[in-house]
N, C-alpha and C. Protein backbone atom coordinates (compact mmCIF):
# COMPACT_ATOMS: atom_id res chain seq x y z
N UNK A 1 -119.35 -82.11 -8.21
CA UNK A 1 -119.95 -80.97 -7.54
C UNK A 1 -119.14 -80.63 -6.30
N UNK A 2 -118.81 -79.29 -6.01
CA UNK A 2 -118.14 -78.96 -4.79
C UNK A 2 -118.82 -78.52 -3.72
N UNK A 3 -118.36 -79.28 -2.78
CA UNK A 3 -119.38 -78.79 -1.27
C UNK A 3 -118.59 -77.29 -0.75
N UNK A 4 -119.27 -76.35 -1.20
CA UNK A 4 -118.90 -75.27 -0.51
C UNK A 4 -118.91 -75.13 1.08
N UNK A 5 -120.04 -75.41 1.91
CA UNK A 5 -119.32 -75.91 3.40
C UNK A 5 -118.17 -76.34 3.58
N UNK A 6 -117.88 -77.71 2.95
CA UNK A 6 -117.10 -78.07 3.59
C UNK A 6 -115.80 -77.94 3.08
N UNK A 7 -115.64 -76.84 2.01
CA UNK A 7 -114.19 -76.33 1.36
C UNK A 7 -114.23 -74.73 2.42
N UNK A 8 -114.59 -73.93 2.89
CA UNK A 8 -114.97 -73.15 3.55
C UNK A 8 -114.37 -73.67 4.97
N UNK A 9 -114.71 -74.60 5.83
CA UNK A 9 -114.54 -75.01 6.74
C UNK A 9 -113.15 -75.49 6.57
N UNK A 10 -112.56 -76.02 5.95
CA UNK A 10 -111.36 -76.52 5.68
C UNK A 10 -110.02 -75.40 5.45
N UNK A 11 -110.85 -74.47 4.62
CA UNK A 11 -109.85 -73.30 4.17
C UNK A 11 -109.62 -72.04 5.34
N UNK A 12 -110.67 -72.46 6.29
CA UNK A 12 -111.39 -70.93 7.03
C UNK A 12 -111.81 -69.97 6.28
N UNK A 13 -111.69 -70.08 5.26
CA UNK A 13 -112.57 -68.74 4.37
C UNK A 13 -113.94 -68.68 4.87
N UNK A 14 -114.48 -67.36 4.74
CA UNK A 14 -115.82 -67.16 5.57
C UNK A 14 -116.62 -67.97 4.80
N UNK A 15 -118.08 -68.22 5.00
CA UNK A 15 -119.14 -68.40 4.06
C UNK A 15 -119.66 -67.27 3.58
N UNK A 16 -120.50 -67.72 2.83
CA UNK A 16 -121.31 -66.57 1.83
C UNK A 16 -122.56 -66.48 2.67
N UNK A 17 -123.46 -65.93 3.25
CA UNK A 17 -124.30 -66.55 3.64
C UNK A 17 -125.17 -65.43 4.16
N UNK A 18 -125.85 -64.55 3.46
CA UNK A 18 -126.74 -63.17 3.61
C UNK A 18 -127.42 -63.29 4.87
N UNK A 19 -128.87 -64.38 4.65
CA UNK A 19 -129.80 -64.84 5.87
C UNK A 19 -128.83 -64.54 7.20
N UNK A 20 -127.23 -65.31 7.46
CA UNK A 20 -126.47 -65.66 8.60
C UNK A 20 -126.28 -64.04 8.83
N UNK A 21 -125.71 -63.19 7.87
CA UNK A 21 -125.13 -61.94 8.14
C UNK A 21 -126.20 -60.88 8.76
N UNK A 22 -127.83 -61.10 8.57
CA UNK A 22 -128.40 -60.28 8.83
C UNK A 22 -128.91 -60.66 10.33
N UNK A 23 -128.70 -61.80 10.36
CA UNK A 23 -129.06 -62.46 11.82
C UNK A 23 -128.13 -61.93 12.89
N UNK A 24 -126.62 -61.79 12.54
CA UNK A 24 -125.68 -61.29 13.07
C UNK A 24 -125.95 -60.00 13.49
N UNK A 25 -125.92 -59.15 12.12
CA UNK A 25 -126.59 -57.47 11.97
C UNK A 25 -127.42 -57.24 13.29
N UNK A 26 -128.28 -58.05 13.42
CA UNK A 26 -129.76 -57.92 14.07
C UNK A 26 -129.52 -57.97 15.64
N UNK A 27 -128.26 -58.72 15.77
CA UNK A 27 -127.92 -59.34 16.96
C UNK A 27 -127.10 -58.42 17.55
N UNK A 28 -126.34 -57.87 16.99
CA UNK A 28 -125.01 -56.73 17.19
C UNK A 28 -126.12 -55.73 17.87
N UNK A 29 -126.78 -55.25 16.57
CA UNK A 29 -127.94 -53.55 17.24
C UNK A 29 -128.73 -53.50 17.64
N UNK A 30 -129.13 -55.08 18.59
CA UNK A 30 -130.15 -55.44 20.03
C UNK A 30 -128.95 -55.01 20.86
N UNK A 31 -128.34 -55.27 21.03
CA UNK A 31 -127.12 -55.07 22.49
C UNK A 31 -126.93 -53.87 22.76
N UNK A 32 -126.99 -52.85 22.30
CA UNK A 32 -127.09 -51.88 23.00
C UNK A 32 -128.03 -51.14 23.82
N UNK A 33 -129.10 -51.13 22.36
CA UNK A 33 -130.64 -50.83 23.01
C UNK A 33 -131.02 -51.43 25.03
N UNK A 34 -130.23 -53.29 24.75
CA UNK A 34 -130.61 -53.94 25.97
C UNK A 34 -130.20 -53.25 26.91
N UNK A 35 -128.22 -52.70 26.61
CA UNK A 35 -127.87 -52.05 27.84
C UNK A 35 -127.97 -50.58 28.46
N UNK A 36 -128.27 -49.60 27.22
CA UNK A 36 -128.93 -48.41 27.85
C UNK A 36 -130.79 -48.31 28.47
N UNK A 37 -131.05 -49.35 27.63
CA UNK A 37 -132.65 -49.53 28.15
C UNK A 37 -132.62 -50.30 29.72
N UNK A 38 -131.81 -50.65 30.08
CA UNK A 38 -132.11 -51.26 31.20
C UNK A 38 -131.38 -50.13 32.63
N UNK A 39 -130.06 -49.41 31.76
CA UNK A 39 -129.84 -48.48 32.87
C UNK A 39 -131.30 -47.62 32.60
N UNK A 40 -131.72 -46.99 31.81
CA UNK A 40 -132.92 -45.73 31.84
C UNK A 40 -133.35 -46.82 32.85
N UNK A 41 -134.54 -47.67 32.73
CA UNK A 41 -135.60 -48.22 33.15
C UNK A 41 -135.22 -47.99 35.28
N UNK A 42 -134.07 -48.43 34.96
CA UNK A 42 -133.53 -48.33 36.38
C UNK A 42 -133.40 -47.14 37.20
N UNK A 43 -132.86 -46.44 36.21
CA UNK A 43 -132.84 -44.46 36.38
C UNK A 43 -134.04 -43.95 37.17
N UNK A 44 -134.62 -44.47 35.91
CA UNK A 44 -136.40 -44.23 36.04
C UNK A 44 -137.18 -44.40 37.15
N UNK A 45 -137.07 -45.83 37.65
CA UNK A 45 -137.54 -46.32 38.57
C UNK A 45 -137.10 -45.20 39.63
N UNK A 46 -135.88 -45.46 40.19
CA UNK A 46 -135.16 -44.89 41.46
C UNK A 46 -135.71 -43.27 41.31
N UNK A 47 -135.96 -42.39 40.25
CA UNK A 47 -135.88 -41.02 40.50
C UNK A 47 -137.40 -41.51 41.09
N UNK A 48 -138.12 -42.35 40.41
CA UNK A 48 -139.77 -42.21 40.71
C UNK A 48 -139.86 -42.48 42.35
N UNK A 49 -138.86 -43.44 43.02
CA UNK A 49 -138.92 -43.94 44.09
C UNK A 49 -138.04 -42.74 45.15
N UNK A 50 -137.59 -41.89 44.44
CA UNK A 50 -136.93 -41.10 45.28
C UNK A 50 -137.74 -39.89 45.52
N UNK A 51 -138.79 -39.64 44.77
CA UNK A 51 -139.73 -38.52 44.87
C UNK A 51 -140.63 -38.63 45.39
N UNK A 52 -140.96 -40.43 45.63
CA UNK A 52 -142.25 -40.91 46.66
C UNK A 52 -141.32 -40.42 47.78
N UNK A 53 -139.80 -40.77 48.14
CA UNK A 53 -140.30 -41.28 49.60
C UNK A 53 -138.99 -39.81 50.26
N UNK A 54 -138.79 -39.50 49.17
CA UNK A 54 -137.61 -37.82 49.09
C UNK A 54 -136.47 -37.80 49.50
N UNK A 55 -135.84 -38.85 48.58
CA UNK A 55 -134.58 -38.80 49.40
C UNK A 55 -133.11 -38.68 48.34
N UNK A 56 -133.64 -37.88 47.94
CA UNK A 56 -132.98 -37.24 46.57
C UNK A 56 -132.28 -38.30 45.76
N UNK A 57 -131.15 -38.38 44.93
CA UNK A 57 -131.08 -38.58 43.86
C UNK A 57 -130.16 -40.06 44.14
N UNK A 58 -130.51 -40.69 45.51
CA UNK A 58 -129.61 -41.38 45.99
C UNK A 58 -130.09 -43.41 45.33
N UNK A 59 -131.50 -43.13 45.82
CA UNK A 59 -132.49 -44.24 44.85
C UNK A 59 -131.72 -44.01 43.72
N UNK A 60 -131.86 -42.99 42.72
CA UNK A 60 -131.64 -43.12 41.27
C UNK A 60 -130.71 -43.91 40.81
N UNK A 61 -129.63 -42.88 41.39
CA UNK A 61 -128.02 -43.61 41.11
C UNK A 61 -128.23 -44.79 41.79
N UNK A 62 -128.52 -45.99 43.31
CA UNK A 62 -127.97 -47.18 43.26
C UNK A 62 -129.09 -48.04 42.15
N UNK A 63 -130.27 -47.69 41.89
CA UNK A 63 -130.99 -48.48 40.99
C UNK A 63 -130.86 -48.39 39.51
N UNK A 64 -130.20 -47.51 39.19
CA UNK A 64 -129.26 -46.91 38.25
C UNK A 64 -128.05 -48.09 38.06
N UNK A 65 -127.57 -48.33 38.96
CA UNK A 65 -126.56 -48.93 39.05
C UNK A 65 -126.60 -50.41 38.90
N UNK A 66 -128.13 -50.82 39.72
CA UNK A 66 -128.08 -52.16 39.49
C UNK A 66 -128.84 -52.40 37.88
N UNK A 67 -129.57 -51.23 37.65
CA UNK A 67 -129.70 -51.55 36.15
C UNK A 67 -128.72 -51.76 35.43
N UNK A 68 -127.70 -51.28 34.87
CA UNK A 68 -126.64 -51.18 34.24
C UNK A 68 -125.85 -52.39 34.79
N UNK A 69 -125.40 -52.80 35.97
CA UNK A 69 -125.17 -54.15 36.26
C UNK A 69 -126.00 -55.20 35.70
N UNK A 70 -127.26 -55.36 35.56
CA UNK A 70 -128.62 -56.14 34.85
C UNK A 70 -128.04 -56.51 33.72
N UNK A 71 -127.99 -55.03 32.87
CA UNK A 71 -127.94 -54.99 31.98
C UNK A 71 -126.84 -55.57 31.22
N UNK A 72 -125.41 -55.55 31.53
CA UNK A 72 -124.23 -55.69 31.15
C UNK A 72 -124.24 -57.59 31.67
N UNK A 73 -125.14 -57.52 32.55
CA UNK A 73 -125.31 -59.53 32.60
C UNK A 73 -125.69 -59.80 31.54
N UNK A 74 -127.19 -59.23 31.29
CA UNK A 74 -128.08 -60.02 30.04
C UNK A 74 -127.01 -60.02 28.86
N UNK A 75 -126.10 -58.65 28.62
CA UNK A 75 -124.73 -58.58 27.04
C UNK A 75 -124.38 -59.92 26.75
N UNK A 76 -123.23 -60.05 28.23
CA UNK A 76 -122.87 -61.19 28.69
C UNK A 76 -123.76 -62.39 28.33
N UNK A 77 -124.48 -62.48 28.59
CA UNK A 77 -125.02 -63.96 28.48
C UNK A 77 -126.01 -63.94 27.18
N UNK A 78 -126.41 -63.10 26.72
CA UNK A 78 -126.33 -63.34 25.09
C UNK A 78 -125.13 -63.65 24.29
N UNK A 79 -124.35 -62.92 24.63
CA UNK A 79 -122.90 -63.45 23.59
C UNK A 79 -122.57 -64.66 23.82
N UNK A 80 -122.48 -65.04 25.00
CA UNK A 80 -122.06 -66.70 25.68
C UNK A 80 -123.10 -67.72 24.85
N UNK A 81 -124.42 -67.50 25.15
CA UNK A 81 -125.21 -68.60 24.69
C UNK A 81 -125.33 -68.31 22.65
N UNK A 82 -125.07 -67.26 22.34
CA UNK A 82 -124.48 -67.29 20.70
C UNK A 82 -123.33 -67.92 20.50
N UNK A 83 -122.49 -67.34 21.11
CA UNK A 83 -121.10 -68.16 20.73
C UNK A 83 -120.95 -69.91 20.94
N UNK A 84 -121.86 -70.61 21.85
CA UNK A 84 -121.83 -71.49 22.12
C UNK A 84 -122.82 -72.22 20.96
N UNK A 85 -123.91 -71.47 20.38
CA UNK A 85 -124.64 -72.34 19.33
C UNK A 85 -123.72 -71.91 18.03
N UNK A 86 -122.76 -71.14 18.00
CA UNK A 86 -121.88 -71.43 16.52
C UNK A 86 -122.42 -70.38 16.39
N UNK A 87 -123.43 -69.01 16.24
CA UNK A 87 -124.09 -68.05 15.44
C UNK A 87 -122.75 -67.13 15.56
């Protein structure tokens, strides 16, 4: 009987492995959603905070900014802690 793992691992040929590919799939087309959802949310915030206190569009853009900074951490450190469990 042939261990397909471990002829795979040996050859570098990929695995076969659907379950792994959709996990991947799944993982790829969260990352974006994370990083435009976190600039809006930020957007959001700052225009709301700039209309309480009127100081035009200046809230938006730096909370804007630290969203999208947020955001481009959390990318970051999803890919790091995937790449580090092998996924």
């Amino acid at each position: 009987m042939v261990d397909k793992d471990r002829d795979s691992k040996i050859s570098g040929a990929p695995r076969r492995d659907p379950e792994g590919f959709a996990r991947q799939l799944a993982n790829v087309m969260d990352l974006p959603f994370v990083l435009v959802g976190s600039v809006v949310i930020g957007a959001g915030l700052g225009y709301l905070l700039d209309k309480r206190f009127g100081s035009s569009p200046v809230l938006a853009l730096l909370v804007g900014l630290l969203g999208f900074a947020g955001g481009m951490f959390e990318v970051i450190r999803r890919l790091l802690v995937r790449r580090k469990n092998g996924e």
